[in-house]
Protein backbone atom coordinates (compact mmCIF):
# COMPACT_ATOMS: atom_id res chain seq x y z
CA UNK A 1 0.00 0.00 0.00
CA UNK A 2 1.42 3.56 -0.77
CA UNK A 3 0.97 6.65 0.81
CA UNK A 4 -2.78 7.99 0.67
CA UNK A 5 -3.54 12.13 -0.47
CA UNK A 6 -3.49 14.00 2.96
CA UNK A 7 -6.41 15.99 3.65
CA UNK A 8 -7.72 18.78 6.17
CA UNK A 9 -10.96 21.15 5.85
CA UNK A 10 -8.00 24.01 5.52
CA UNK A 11 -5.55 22.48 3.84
CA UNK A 12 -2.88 25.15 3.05
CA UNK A 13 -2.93 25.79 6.72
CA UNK A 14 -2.44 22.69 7.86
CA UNK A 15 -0.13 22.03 5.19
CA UNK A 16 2.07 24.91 5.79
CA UNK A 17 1.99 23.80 9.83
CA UNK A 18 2.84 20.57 9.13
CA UNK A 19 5.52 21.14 6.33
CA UNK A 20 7.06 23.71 8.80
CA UNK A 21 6.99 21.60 11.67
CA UNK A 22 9.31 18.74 9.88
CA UNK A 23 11.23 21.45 8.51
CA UNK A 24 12.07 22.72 12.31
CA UNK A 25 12.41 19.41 13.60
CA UNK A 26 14.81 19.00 10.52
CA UNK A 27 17.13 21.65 11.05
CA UNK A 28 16.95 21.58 14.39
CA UNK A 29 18.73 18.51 13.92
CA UNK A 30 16.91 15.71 15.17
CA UNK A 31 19.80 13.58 15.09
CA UNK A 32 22.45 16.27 16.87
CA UNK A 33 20.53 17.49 19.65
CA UNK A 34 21.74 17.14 22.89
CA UNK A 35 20.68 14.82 25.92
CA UNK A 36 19.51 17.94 27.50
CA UNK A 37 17.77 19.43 24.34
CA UNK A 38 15.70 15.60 24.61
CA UNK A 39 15.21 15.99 28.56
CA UNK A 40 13.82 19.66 27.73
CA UNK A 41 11.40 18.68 24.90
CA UNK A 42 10.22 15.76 27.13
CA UNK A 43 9.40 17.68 30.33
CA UNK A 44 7.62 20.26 28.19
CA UNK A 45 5.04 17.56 26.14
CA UNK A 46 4.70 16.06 29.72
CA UNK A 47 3.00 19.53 30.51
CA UNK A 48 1.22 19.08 27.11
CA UNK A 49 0.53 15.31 27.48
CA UNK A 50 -1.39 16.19 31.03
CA UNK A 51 -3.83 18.81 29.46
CA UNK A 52 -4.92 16.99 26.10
CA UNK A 53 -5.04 13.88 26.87
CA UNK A 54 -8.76 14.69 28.76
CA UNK A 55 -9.68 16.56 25.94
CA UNK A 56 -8.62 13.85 23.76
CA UNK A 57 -10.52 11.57 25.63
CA UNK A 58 -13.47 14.18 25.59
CA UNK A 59 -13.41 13.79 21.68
CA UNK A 60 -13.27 10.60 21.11
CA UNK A 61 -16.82 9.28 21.69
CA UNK A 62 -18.01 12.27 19.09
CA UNK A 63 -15.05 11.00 16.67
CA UNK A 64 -15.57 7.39 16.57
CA UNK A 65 -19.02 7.35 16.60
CA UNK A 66 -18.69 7.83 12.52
CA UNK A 67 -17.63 4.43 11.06
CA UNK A 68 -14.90 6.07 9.03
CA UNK A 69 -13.12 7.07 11.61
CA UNK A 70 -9.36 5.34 11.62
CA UNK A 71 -7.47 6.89 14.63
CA UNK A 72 -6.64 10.03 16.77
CA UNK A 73 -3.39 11.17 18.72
CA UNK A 74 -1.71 14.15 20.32
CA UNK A 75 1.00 15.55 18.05
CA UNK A 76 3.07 18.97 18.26
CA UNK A 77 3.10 21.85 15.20
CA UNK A 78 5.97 23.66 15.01
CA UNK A 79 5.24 26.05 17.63
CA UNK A 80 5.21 22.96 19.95
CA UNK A 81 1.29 23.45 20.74
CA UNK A 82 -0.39 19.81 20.47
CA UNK A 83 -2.87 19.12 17.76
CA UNK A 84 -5.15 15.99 17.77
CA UNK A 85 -4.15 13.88 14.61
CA UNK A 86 -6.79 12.66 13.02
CA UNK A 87 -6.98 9.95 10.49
CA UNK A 88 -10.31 9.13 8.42
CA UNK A 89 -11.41 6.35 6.35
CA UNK A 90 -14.45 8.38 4.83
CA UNK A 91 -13.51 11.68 2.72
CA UNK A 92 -16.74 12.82 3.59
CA UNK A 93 -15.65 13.21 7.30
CA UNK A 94 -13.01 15.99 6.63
CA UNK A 95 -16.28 18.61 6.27
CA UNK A 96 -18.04 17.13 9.16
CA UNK A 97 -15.47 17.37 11.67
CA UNK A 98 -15.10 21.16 13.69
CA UNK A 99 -11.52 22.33 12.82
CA UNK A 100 -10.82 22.88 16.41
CA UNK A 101 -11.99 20.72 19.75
CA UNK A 102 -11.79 22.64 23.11
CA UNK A 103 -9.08 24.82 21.38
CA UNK A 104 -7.22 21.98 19.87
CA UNK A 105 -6.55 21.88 16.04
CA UNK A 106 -7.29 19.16 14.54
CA UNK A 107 -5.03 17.62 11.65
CA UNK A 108 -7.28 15.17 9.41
CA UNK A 109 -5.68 12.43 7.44
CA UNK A 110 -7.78 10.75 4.91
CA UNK A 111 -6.51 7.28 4.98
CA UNK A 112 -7.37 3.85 4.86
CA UNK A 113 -8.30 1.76 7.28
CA UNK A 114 -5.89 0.46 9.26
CA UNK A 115 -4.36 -3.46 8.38
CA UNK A 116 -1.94 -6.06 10.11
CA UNK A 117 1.07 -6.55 8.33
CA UNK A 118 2.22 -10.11 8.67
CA UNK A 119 2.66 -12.02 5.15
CA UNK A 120 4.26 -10.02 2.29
CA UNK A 121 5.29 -9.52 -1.33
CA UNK A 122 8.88 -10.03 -2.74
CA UNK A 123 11.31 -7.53 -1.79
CA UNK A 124 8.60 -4.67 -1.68
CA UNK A 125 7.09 -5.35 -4.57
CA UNK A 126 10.56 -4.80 -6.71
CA UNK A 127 10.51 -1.17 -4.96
CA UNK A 128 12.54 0.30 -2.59
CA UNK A 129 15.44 -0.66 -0.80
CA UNK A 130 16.56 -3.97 -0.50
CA UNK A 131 14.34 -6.08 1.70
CA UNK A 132 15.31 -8.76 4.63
CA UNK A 133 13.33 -11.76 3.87
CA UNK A 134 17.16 -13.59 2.77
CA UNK A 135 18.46 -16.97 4.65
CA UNK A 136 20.63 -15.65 6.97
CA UNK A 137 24.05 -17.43 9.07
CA UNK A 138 23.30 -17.99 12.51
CA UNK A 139 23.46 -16.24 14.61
CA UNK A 140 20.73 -14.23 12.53
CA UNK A 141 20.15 -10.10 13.27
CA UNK A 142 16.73 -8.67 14.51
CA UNK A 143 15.31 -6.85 11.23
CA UNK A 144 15.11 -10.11 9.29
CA UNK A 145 12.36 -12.59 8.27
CA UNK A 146 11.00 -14.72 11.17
CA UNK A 147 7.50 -16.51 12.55
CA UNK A 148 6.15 -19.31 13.65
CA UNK A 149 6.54 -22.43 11.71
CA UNK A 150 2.48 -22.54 10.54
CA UNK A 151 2.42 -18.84 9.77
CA UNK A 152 3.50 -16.42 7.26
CA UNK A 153 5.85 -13.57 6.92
CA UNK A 154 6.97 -10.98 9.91
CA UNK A 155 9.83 -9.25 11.32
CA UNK A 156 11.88 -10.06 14.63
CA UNK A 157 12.11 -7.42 16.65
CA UNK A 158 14.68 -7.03 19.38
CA UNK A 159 16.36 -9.79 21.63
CA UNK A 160 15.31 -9.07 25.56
CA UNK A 161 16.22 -10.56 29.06
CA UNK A 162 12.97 -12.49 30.51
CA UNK A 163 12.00 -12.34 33.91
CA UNK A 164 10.03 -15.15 33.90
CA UNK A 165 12.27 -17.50 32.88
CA UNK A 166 16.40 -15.97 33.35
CA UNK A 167 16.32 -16.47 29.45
CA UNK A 168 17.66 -14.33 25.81
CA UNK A 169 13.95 -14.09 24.25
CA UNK A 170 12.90 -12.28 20.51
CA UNK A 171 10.26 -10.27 19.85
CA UNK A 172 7.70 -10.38 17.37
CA UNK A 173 4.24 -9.33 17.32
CA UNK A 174 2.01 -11.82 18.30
CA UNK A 175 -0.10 -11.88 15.21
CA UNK A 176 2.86 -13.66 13.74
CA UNK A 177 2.47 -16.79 15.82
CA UNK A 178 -1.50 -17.40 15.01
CA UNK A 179 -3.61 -19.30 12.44
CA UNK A 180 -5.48 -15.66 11.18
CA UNK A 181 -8.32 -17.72 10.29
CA UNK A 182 -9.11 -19.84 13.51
CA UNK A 183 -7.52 -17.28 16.07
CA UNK A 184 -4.98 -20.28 17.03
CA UNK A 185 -1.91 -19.06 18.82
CA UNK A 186 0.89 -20.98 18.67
CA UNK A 187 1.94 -23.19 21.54
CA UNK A 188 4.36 -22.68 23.92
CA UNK A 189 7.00 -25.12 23.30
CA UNK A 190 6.86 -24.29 19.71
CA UNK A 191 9.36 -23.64 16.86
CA UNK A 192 9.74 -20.56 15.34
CA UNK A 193 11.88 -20.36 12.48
CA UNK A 194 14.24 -17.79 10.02
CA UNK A 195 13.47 -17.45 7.20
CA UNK A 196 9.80 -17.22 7.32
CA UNK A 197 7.99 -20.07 5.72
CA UNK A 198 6.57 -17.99 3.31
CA UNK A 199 9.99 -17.10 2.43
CA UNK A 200 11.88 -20.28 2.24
CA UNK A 201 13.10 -20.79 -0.56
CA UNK A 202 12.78 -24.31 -0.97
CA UNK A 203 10.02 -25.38 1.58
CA UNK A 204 10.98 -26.60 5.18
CA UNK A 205 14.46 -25.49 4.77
CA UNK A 206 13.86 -22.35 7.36
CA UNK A 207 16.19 -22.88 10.19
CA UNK A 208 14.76 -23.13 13.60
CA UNK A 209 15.69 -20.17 16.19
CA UNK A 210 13.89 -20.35 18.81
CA UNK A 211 10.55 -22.22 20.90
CA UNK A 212 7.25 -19.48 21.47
CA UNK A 213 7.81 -18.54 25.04
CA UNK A 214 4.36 -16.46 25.79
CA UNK A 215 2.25 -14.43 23.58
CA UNK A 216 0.37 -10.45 24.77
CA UNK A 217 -2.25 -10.85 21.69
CA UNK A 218 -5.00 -8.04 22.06
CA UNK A 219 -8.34 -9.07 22.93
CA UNK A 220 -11.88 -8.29 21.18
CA UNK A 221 -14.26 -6.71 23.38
CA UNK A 222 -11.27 -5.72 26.21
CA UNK A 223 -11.54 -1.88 26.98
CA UNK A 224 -7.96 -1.41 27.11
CA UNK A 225 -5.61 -3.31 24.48
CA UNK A 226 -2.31 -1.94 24.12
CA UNK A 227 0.12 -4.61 23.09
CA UNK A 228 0.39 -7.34 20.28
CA UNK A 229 3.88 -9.24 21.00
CA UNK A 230 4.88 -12.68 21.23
CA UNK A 231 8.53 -13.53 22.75
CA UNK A 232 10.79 -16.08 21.81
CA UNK A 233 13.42 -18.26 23.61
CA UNK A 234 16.21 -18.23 21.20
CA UNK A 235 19.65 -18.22 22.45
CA UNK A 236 22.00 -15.76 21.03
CA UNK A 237 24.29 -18.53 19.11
CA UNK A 238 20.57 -18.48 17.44
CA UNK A 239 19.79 -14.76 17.07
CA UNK A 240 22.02 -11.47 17.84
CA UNK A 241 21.17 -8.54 19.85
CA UNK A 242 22.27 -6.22 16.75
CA UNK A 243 19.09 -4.94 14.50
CA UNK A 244 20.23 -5.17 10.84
CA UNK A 245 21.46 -2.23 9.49
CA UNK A 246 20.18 -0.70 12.16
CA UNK A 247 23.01 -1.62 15.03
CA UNK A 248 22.66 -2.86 19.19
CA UNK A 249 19.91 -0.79 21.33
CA UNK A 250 21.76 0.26 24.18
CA UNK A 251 18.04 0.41 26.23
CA UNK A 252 14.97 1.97 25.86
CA UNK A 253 13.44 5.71 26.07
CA UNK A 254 11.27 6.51 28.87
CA UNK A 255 7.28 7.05 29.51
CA UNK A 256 7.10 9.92 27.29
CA UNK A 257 8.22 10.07 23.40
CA UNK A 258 7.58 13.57 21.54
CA UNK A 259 6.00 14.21 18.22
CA UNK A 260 8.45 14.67 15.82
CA UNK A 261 11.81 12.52 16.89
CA UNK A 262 13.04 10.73 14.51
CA UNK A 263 12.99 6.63 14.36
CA UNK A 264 14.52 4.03 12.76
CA UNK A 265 13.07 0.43 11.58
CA UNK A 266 14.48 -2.69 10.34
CA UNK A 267 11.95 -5.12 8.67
CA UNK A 268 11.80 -8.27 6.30
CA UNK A 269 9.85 -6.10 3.01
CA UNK A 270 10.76 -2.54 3.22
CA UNK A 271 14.05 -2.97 5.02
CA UNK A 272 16.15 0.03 6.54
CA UNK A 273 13.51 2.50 6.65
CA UNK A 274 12.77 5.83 8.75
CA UNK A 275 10.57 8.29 9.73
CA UNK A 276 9.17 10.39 12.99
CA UNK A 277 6.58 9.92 15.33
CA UNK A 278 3.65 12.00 14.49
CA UNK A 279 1.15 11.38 17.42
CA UNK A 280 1.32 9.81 20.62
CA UNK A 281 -1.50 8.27 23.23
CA UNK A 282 -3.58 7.25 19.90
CA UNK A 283 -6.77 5.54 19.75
CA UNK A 284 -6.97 2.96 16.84
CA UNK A 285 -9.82 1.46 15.85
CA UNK A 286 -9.07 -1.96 13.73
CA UNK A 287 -11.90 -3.80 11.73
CA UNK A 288 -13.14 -6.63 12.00
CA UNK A 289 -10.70 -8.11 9.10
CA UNK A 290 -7.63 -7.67 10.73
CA UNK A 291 -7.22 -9.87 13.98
CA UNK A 292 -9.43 -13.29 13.97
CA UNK A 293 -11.85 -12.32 16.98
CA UNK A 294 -13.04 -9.35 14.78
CA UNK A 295 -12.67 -5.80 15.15
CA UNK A 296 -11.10 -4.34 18.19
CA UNK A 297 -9.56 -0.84 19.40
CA UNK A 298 -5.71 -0.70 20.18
CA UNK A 299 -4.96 2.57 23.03
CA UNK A 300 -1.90 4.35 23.60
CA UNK A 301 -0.52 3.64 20.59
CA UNK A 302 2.34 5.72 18.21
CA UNK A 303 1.65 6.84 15.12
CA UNK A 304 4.46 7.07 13.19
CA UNK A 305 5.25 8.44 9.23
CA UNK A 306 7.91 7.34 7.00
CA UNK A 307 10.42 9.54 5.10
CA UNK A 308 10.26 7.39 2.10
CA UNK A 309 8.79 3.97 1.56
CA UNK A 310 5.19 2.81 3.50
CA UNK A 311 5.47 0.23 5.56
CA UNK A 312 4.23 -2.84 4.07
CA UNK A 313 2.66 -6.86 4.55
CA UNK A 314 5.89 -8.40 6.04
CA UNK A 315 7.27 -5.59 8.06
CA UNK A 316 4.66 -6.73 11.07
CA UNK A 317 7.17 -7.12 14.72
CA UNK A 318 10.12 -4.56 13.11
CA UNK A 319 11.47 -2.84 16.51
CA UNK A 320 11.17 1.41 16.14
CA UNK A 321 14.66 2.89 17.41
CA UNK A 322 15.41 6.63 18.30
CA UNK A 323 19.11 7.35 17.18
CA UNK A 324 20.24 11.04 18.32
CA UNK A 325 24.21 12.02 17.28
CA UNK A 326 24.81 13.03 20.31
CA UNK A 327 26.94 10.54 21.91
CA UNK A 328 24.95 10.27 24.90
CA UNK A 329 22.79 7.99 26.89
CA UNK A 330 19.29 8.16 24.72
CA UNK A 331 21.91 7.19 21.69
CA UNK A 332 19.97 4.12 19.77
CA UNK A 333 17.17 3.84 22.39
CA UNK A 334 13.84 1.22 21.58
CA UNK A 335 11.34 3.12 21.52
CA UNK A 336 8.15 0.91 19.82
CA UNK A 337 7.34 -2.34 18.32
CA UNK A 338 5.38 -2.14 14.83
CA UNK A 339 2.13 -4.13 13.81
CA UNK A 340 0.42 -2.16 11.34
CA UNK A 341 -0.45 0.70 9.24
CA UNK A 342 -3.51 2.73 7.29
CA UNK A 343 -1.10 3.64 4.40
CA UNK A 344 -0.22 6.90 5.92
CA UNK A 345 0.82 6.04 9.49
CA UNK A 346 2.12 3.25 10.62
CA UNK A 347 1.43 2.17 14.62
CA UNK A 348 4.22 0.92 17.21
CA UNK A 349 3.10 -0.43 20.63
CA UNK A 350 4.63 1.51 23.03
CA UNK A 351 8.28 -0.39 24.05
CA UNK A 352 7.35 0.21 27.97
CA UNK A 353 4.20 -1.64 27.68
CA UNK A 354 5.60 -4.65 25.50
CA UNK A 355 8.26 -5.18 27.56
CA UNK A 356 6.08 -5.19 31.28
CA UNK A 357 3.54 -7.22 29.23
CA UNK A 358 5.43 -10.10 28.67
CA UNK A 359 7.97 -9.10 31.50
CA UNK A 360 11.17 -8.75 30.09
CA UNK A 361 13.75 -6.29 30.35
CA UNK A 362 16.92 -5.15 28.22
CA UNK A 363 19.13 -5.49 31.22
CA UNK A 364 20.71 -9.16 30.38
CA UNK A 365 22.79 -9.13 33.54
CA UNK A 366 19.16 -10.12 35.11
CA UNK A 367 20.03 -13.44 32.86
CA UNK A 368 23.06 -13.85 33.53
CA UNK A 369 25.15 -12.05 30.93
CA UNK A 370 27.64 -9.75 31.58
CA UNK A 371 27.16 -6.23 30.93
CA UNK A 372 28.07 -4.95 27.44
């Protein structure tokens, strides 16, 4: 899927804001600024985060009660005021929304609704960069192809510690260890495999890498899903800590991530890709043809938009990274794990929530390594 036409009720406006507002964040160097410059913009959307997010909540109900409706976040212009992002499935919607909710600009997206991304085409459809859906040496990088052995085409994530068991686990999203059809997860005990089967090249030639350890898989009907993960027992003479292309997260950012830093992804169809976070604490609402139990709603969620290529079917479980130049502690921090996209943003879990979901941490010295 590529990138839909973008759409408010005043569109140079919000054009100009949001043009602007990359620009800034641009220049402003995104990848030079300072620890402090990070701490700074993080304390200030903190102040931000505390008076939309009622608002936000306030909105909702009026939003979603039009089928089209896709999602809504908080985001920043470039005056760092917060706007609610919207994104809409119906065109019609852009005229029927107000342009402003308790003093809050919106930003309207007209999108598509939003899809899983497990399976995939070859190499991006022959677009792009190069993809990562090749047979690998062990031990094989996060970024690369990898599911269960009954389902399709994903992306590993990141290697953790696990609490539960002292063990090196993988992450993936959970989606990529069911049977889609009959909402089967995978047992525990069971392989999990690189490459993909859908990408072996010869079939049953996938190398195993790992046994499903414990799955977070949202829930129809639950009022507050926020994670879709699955870890992975695979020992690191099976998979590396490294992220191809990408390089070794050193830990992950904090509670709070601000519109506008810039991420990094590694996954099996679109590859090295990038992009910024656009909104944070979003609402998604997913239909009924995306997870087996039927439609659901995913909540504080990122929504994230890509410099070049869309993320695409394959690229499900790819870890989000924020990189900064500055040599300092936040350098190549986790900061999301990716499951889907409307074809305009794409949506990461938050990394906090994953990781005290299926209780694991990036400290391996709780495992028994030694400390890098």
């Amino acid at each position: 899927m590529t990138n839909t036409t973008r759409m408010s009720r005043t569109p140079s406006r919000h054009f100009a804001t949001y043009v602007a507002a990359v620009l800034t964040l641009a220049t402003s160097s995104a990848f030079a600024q300072t620890d402090a410059e990070l701490d700074d913009q993080e304390q200030r959307f903190t102040e931000i985060l505390r008076r939309v997010e009622p608002i936000q909540a306030r909105f909702e109900p009026i939003l979603f009660a039009h089928p089209g409706a896709v999602a809504v976040g908080i985001g920043l212009d470039s005056a760092f005021e917060p706007t609610l992002v919207v994104a809409v499935a119906d065109r019609r919607l852009v005229d029927q929304l107000p342009t402003k909710f308790e003093g809050i600009p919106l930003d309207v997206h007209v999108t598509h609704l939003p899809r899983l991304e497990d399976g995939g085409p070859a190499c991006n459809g022959g677009a792009g960069p190069p993809c990562h859906r090749d047979q690998l040496p062990l031990p094989v990088q996060m970024g690369n192809s990898g599911a269960w052995v009954q389902a399709t085409a994903c992306t590993m994530g990141f290697k953790a510690c696990d609490l539960d068991s002292g063990t090196s686990v993988l992450v993936t999203n959970a989606h990529c260890a069911d049977l889609n059809t009959t909402c089967f997860m995978a047992p525990i005990g069971e392989d999990f495999q690189h490459t993909s089967p859908a990408d072996e090249v010869i079939p049953g030639s996938g190398v195993v890498i790992g046994d499903i350890a414990g799955h977070a898989m949202p829930v129809c009907g639950a009022p507050d899903n926020r994670v879709d993960a699955t870890k992975v027992t695979s020992a690191f003479f099976q998979s590396s800590k490294t992220i191809r292309d990408i390089g070794t997260p050193k830990d992950v950012t904090g509670k709070v991530h601000v519109p506008g830093w810039r991420i990094e992804l590694s996954g099996r169809t679109t590859g090295f890709n990038s992009g910024r976070i656009r909104a944070v604490n979003a609402t998604v609402n997913v239909p009924a043809n995306a997870y087996c139990c039927g439609a659901l709603t995913m909540r504080k969620q990122y929504m994230w938009q890509w410099d070049s290529y869309s993320s695409n079917f394959g690229d499900s479980g790819q870890a989000a990274v924020l990189r900064t130049q500055s040599g300092g502690a936040r350098d190549m921090r986790l900061v999301g794990l990716h499951w889907g996209s409307d074809g305009t943003f794409g949506y990461l879990n938050h990394i906090q929530e994953v990781l005290a979901k299926l209780n694991l941490t990036l400290d391996f010295t709780k495992c028994g390594f030694p400390a890098d």
